[in-house]
C-alpha atoms as a PDB file:
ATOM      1  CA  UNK A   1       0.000   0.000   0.000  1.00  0.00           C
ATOM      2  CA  UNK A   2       0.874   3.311  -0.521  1.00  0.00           C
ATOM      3  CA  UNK A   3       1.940   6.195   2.332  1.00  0.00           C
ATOM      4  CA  UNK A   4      -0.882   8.845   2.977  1.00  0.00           C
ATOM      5  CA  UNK A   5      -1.252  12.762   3.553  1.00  0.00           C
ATOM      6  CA  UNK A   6       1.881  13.790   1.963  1.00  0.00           C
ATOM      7  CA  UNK A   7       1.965  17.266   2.422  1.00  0.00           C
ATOM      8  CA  UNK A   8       4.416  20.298   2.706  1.00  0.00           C
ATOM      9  CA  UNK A   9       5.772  21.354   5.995  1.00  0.00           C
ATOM     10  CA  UNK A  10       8.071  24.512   4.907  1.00  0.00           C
ATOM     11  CA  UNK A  11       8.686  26.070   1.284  1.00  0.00           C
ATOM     12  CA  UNK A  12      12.132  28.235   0.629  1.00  0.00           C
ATOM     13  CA  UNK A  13      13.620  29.979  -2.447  1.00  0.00           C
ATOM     14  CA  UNK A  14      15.468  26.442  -3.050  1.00  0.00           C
ATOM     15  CA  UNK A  15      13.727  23.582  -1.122  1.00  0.00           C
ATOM     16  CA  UNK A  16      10.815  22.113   0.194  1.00  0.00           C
ATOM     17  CA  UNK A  17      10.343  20.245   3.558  1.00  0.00           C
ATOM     18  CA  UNK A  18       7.818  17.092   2.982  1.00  0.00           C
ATOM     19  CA  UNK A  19       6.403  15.188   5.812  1.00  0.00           C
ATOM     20  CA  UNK A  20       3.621  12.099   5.104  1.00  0.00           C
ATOM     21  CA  UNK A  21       2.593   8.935   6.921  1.00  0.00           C
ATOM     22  CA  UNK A  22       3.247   5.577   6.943  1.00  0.00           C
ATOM     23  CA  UNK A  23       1.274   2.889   4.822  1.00  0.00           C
ATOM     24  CA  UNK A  24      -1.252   1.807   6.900  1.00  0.00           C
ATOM     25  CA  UNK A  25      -1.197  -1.659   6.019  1.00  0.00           C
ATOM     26  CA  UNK A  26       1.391  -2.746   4.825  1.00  0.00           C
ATOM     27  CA  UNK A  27       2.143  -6.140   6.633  1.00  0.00           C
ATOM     28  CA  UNK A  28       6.177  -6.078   5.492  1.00  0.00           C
ATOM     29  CA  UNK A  29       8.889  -3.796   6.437  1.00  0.00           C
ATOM     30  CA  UNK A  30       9.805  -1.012   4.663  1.00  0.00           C
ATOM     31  CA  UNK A  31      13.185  -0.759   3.316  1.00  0.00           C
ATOM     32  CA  UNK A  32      13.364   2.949   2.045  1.00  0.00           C
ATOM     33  CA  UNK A  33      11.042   5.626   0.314  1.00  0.00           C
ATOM     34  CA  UNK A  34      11.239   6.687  -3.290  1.00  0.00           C
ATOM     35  CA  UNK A  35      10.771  10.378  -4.098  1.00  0.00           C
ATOM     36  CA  UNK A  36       9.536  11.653  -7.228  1.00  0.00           C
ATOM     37  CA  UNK A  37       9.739  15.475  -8.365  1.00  0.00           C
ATOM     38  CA  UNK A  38       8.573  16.815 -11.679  1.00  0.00           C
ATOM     39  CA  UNK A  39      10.558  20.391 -12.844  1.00  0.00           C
ATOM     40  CA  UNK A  40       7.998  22.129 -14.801  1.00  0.00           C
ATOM     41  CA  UNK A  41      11.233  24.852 -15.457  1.00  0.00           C
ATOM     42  CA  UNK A  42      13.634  22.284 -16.625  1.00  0.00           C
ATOM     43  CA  UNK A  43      10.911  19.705 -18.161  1.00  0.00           C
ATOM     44  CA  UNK A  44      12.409  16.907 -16.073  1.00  0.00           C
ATOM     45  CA  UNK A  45      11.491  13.811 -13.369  1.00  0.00           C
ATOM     46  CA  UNK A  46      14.021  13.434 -10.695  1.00  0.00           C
ATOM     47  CA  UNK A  47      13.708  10.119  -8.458  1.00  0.00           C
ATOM     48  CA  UNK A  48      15.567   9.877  -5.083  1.00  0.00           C
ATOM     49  CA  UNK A  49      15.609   7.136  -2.819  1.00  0.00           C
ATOM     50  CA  UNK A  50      15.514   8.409   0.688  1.00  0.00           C
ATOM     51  CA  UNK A  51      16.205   6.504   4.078  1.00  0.00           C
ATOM     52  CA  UNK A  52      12.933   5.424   6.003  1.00  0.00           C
ATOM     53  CA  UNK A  53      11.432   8.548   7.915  1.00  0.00           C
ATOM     54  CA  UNK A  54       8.549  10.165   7.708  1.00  0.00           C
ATOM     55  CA  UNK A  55       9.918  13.257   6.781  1.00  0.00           C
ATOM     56  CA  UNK A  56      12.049  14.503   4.581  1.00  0.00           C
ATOM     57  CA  UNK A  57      13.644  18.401   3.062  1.00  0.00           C
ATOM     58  CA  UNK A  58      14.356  18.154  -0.482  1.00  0.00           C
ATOM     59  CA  UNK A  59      17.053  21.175  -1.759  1.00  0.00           C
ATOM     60  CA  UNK A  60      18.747  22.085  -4.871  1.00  0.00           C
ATOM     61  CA  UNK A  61      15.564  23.499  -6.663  1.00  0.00           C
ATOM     62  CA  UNK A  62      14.885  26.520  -8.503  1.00  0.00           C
ATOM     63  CA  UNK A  63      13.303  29.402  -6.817  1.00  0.00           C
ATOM     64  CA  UNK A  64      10.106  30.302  -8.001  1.00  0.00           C
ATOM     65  CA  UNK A  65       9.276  27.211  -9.956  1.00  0.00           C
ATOM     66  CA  UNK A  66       5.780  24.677  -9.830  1.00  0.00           C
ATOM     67  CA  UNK A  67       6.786  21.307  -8.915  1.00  0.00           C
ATOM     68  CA  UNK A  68       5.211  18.411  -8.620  1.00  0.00           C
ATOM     69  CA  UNK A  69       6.374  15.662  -5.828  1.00  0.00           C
ATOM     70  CA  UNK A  70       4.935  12.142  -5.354  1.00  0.00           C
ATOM     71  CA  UNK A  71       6.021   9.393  -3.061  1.00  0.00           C
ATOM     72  CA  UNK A  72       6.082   5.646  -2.892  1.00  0.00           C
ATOM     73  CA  UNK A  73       7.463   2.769  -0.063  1.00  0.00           C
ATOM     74  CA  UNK A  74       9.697   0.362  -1.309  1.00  0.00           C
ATOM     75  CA  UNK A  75       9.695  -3.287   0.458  1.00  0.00           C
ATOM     76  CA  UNK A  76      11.401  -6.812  -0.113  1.00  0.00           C
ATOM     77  CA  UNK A  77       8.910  -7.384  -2.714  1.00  0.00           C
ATOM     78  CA  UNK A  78       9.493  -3.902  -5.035  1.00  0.00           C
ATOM     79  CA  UNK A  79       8.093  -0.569  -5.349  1.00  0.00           C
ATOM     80  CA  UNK A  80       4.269  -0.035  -4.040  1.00  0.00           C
ATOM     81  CA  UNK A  81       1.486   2.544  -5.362  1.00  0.00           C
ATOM     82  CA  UNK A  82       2.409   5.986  -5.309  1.00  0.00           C
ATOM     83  CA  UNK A  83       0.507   9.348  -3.817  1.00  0.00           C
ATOM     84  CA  UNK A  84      -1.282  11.394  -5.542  1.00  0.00           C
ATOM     85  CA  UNK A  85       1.388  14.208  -6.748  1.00  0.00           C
ATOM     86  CA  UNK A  86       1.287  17.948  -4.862  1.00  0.00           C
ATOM     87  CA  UNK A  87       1.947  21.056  -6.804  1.00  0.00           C
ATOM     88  CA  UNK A  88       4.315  23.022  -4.602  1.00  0.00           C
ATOM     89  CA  UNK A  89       5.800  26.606  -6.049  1.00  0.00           C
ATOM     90  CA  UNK A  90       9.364  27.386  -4.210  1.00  0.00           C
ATOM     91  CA  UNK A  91       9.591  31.117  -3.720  1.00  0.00           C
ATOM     92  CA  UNK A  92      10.548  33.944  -5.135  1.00  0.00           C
ATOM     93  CA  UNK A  93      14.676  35.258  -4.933  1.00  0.00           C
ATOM     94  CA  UNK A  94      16.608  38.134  -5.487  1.00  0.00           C
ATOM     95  CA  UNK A  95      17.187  38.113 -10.059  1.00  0.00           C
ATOM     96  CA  UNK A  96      20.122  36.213 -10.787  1.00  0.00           C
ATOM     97  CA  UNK A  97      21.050  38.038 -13.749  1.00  0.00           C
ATOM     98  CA  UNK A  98      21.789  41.911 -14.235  1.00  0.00           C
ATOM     99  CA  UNK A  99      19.076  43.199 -17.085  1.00  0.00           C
ATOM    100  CA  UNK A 100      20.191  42.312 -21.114  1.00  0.00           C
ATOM    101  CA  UNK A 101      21.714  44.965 -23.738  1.00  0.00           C
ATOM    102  CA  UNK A 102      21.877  48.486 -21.814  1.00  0.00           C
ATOM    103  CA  UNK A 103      22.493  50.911 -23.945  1.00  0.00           C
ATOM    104  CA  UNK A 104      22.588  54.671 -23.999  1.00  0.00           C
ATOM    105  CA  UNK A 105      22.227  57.296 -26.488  1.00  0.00           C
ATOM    106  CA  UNK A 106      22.564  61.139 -26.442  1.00  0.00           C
ATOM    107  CA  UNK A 107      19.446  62.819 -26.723  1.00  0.00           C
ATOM    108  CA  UNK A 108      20.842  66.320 -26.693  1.00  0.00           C
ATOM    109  CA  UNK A 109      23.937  67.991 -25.264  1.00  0.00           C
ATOM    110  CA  UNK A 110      22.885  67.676 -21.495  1.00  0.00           C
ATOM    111  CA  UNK A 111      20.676  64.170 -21.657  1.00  0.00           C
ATOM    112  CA  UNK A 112      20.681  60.314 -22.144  1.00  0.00           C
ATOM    113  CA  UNK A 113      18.060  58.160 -22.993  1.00  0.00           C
ATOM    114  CA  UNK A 114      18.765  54.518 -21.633  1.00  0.00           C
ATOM    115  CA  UNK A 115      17.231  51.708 -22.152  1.00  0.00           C
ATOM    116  CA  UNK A 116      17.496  47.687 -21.420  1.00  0.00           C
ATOM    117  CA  UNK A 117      15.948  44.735 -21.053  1.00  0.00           C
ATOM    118  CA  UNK A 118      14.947  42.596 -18.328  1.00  0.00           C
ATOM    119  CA  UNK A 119      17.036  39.589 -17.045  1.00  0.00           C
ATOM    120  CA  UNK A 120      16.906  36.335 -18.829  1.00  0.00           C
ATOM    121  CA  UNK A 121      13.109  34.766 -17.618  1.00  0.00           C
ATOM    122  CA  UNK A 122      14.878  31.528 -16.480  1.00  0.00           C
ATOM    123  CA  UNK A 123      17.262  33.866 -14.111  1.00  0.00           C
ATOM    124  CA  UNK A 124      14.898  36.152 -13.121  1.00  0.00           C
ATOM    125  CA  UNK A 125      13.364  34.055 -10.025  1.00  0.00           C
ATOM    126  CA  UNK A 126      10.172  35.992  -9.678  1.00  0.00           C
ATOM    127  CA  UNK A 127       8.323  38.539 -10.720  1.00  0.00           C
ATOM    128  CA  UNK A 128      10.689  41.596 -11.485  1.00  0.00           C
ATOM    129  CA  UNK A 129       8.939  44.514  -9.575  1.00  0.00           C
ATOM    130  CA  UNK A 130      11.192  47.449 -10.002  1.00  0.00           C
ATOM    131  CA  UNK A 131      14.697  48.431 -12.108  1.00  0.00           C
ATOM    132  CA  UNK A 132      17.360  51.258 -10.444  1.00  0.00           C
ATOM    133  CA  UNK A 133      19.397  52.814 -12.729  1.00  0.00           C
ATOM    134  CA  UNK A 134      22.771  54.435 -11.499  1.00  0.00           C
ATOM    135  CA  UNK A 135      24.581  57.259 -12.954  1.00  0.00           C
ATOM    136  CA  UNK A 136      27.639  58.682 -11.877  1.00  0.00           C
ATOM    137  CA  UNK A 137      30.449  60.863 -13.850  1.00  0.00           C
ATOM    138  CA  UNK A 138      32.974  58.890 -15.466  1.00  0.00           C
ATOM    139  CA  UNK A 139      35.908  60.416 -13.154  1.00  0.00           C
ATOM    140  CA  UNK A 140      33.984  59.834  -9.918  1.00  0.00           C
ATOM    141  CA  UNK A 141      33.457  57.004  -7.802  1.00  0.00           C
ATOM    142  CA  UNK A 142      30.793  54.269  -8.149  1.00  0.00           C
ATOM    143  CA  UNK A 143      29.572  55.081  -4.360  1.00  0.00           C
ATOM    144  CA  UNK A 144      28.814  59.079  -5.844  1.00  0.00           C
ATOM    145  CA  UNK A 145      26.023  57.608  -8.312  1.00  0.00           C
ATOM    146  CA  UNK A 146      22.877  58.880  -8.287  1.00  0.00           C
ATOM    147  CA  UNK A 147      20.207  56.213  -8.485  1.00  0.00           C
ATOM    148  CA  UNK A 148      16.272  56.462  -9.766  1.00  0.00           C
ATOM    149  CA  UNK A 149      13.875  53.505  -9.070  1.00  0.00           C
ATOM    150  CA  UNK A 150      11.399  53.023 -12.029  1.00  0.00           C
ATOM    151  CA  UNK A 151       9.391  50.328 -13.483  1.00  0.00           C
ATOM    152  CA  UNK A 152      10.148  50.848 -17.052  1.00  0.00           C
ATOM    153  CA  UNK A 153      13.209  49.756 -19.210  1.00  0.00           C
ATOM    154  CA  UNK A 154      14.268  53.174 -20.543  1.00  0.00           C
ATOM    155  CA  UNK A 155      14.499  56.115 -18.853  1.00  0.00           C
ATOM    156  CA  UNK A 156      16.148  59.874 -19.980  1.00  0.00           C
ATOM    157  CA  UNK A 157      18.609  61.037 -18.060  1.00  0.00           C
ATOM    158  CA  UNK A 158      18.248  64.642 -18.048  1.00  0.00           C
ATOM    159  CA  UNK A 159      20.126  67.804 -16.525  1.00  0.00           C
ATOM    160  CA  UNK A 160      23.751  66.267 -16.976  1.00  0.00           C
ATOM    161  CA  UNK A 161      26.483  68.093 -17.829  1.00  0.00           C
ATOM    162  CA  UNK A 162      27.480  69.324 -21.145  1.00  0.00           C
ATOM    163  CA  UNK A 163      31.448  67.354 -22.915  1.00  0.00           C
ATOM    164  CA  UNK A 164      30.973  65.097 -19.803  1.00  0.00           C
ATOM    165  CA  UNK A 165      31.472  60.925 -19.741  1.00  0.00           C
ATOM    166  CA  UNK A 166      28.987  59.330 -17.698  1.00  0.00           C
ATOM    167  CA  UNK A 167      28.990  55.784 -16.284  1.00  0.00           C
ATOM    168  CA  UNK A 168      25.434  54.258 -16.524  1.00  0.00           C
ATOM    169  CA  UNK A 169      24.583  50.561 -14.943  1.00  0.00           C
ATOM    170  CA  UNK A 170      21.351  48.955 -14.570  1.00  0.00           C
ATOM    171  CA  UNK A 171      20.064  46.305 -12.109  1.00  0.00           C
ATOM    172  CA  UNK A 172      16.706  44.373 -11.826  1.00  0.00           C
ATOM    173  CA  UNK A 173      14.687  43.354  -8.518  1.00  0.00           C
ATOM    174  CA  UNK A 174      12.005  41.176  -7.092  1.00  0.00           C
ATOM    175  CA  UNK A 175       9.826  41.684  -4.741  1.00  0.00           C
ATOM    176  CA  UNK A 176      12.802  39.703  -2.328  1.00  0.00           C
ATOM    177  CA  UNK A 177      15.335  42.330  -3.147  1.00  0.00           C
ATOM    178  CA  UNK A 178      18.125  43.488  -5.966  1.00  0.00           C
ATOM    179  CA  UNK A 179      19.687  41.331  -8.290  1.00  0.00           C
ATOM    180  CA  UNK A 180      23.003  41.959  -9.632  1.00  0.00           C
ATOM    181  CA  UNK A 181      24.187  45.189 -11.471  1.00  0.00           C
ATOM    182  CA  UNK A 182      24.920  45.501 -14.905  1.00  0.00           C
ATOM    183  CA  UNK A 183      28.114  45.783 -16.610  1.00  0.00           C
ATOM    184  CA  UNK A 184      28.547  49.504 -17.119  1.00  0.00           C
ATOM    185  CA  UNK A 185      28.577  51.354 -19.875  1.00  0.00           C
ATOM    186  CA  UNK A 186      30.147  54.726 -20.600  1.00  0.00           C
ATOM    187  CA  UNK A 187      28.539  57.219 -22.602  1.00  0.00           C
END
């Protein structure tokens, strides 16, 4: 027989605590568990025997990702039935990529219209909420940029001044937190 109530204890950015109970009647030991987990990101079926418990934290996932997990006993005699599978979505994460192809152009002598696009959607790990865009002269100091939240992907930079190099750098967030900046780019 198969176990019952398999359900989800705890959900992170990366794993996903499982807890379920023993077949009922099964009238032979149980040598180990085997854990199933479909990837609806990656298109793929994992299987992991785990040691006899009645519990068990599975890691090593993708953040914000539907999964599907089923669970069977395995005795002397093979494999029994499985549980029905649970969808479980990990959570969101900072991006893991800086936003694609900044670029900036000259829109007159004092401003510069930027523009990107978002991270890569497999890298993103959520929902990307917000962009900040940093600008800072090219002779000064990363730590002396100015910075402007928005929720496009361009954005004029206006009031700069005139036969002056500016270093522009973009990064992306979720609703966790920032992702990693951009490589700059001086214009």
């Amino acid at each position: 027989s198969q176990p019952s109530n398999l359900i989800t204890t705890d959900v992170g950015e990366t794993s996903v605590s499982l807890q379920w109970s023993k077949p009922s009647h099964s009238g032979e030991n149980i040598v180990s568990y085997e854990l199933y987990w479909n990837d609806t990101y990656a298109k793929e079926k994992h299987h992991r025997r785990i040691p006899i418990s009645e519990s068990y934290t599975l890691s090593g996932l993708y953040p914000n990702t539907l999964y599907y997990i089923w669970l069977a006993a395995r005795s002397q005699r093979g494999e029994g039935a499985t549980t029905p599978p649970i969808p479980v979505r990990t959570k969101q994460y900072v991006p893991g990529a800086p936003p694609q192809n900044v670029s900036g152009v000259a829109e007159g002598p004092t401003s510069i219209r930027v523009s990107w696009e978002p991270p890569p959607a497999e890298r993103s790990n959520g929902r990307i909420v917000y962009y900040k865009l940093h600008v800072v002269e090219a002779s000064r100091s990363d730590s002396e940029a100015a910075e402007v939240k928005l929720n496009a992907t361009s954005f004029v930079v206006d009031e700069l001044k005139r036969w002056t190099e500016y270093r522009i750098w973009v990064l992306a967030g979720t609703s966790v937190g920032d992702g990693p900046p951009s490589y700059p780019i001086t214009v």
